[in-house]
N, C-alpha and C. Protein backbone atom coordinates (compact mmCIF):
# COMPACT_ATOMS: atom_id res chain seq x y z
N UNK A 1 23.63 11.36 -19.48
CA UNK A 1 22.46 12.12 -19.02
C UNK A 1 22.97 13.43 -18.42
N UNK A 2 22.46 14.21 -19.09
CA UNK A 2 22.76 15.84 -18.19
C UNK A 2 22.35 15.86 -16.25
N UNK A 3 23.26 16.88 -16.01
CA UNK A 3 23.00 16.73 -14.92
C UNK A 3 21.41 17.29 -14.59
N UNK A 4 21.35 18.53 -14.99
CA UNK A 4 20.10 18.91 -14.80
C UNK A 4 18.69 18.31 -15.33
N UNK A 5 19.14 17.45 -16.26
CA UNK A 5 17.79 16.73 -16.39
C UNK A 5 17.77 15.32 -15.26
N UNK A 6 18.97 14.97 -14.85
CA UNK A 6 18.66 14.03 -13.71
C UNK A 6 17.72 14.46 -12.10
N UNK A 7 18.57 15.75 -12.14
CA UNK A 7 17.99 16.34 -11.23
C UNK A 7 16.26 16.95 -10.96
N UNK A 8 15.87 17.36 -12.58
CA UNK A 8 14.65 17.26 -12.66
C UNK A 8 13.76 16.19 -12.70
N UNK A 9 14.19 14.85 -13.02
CA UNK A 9 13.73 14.10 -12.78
C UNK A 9 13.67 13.42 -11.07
N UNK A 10 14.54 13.50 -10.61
CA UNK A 10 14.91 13.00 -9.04
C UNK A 10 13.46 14.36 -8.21
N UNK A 11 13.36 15.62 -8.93
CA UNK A 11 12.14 16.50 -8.47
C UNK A 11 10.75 16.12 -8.61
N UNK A 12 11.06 15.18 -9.53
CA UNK A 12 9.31 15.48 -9.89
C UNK A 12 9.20 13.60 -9.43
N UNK A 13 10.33 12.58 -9.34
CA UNK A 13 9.78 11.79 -8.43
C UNK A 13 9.73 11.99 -6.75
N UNK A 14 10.52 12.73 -6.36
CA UNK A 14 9.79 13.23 -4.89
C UNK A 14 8.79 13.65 -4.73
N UNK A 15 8.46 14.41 -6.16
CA UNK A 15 6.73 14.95 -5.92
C UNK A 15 5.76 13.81 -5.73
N UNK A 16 5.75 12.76 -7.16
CA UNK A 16 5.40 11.63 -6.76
C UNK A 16 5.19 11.16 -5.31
N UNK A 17 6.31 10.71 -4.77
CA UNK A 17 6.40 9.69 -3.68
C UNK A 17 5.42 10.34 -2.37
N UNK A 18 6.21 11.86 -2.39
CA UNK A 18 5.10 12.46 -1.13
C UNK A 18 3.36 12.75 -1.88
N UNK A 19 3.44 12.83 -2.99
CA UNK A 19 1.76 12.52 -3.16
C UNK A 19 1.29 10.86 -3.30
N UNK A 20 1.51 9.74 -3.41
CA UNK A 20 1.56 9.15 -2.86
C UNK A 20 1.11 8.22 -1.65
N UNK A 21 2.21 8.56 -0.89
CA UNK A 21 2.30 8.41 0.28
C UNK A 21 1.68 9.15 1.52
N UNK A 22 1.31 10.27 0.94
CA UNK A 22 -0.29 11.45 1.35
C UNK A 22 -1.00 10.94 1.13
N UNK A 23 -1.84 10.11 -0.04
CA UNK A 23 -3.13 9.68 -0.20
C UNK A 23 -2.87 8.81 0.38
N UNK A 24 -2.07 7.66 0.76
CA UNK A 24 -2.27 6.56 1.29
C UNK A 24 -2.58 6.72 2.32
N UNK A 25 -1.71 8.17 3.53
CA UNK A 25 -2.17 8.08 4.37
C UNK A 25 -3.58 8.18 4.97
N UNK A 26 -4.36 9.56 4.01
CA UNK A 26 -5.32 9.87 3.85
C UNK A 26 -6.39 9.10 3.77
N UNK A 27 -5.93 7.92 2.99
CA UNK A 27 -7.06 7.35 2.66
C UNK A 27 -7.10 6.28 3.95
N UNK A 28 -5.95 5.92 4.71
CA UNK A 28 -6.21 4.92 5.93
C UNK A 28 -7.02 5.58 6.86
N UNK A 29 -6.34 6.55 6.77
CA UNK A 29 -7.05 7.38 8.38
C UNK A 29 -8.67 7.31 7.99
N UNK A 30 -9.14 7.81 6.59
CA UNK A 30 -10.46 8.22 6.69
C UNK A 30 -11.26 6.66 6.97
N UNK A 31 -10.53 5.50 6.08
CA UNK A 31 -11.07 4.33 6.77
C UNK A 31 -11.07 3.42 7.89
N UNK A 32 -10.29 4.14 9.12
CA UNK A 32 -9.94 3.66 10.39
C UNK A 32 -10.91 4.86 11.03
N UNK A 33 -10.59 6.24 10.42
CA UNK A 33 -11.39 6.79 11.98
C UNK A 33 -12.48 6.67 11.42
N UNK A 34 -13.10 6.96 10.32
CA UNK A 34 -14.76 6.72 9.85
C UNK A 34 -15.38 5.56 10.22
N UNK A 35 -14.63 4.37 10.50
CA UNK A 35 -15.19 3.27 10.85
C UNK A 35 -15.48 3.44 12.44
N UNK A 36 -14.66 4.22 13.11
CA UNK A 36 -14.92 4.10 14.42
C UNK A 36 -15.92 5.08 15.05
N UNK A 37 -15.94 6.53 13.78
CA UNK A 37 -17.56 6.80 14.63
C UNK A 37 -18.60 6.19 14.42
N UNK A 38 -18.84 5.44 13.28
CA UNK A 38 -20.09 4.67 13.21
C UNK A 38 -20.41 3.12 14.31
N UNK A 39 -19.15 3.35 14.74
CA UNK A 39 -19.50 1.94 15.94
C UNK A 39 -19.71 2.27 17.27
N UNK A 40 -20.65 3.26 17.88
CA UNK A 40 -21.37 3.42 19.09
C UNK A 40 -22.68 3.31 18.90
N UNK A 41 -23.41 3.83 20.06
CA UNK A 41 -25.00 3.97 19.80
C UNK A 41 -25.27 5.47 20.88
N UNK A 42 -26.08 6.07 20.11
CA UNK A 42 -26.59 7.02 20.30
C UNK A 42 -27.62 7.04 21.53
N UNK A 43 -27.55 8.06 22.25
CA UNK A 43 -28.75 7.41 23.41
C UNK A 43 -30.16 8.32 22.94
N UNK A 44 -30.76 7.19 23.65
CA UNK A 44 -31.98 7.68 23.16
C UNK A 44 -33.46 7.74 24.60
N UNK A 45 -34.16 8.66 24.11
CA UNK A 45 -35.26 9.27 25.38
C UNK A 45 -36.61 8.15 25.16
N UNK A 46 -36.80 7.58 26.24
CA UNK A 46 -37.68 6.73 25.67
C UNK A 46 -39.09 7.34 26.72
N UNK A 47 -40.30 6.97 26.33
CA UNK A 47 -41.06 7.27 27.24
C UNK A 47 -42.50 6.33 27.24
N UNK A 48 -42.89 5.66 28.31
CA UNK A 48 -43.34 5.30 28.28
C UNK A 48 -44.92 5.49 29.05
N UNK A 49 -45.98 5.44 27.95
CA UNK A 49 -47.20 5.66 28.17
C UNK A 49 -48.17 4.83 29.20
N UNK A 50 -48.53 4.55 30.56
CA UNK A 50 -49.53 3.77 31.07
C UNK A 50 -50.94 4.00 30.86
């Protein structure tokens, strides 16, 4: 194997690994923090008529 085609290959799997390993992160975070703004409650004005 040439050197330079090893080397292009060893490039374009680093590209791989850090894209990847970007979406994975990406995709945890959006399903850890998205889950956690939807778990409060909103306050609310109530008023009551006699």
């Amino acid at each position: 194997m040439n050197h330079y085609l090893a080397t292009y290959i060893d490039l374009i799997q680093s590209f791989g690994f850090v894209f990847i390993v970007g979406f994975i992160i990406a995709l945890l975070g959006k399903l850890f923090l998205d889950h956690s703004k939807d778990n409060f409650i909103d306050s609310v004005k109530v008023r009551v008529d006699e």
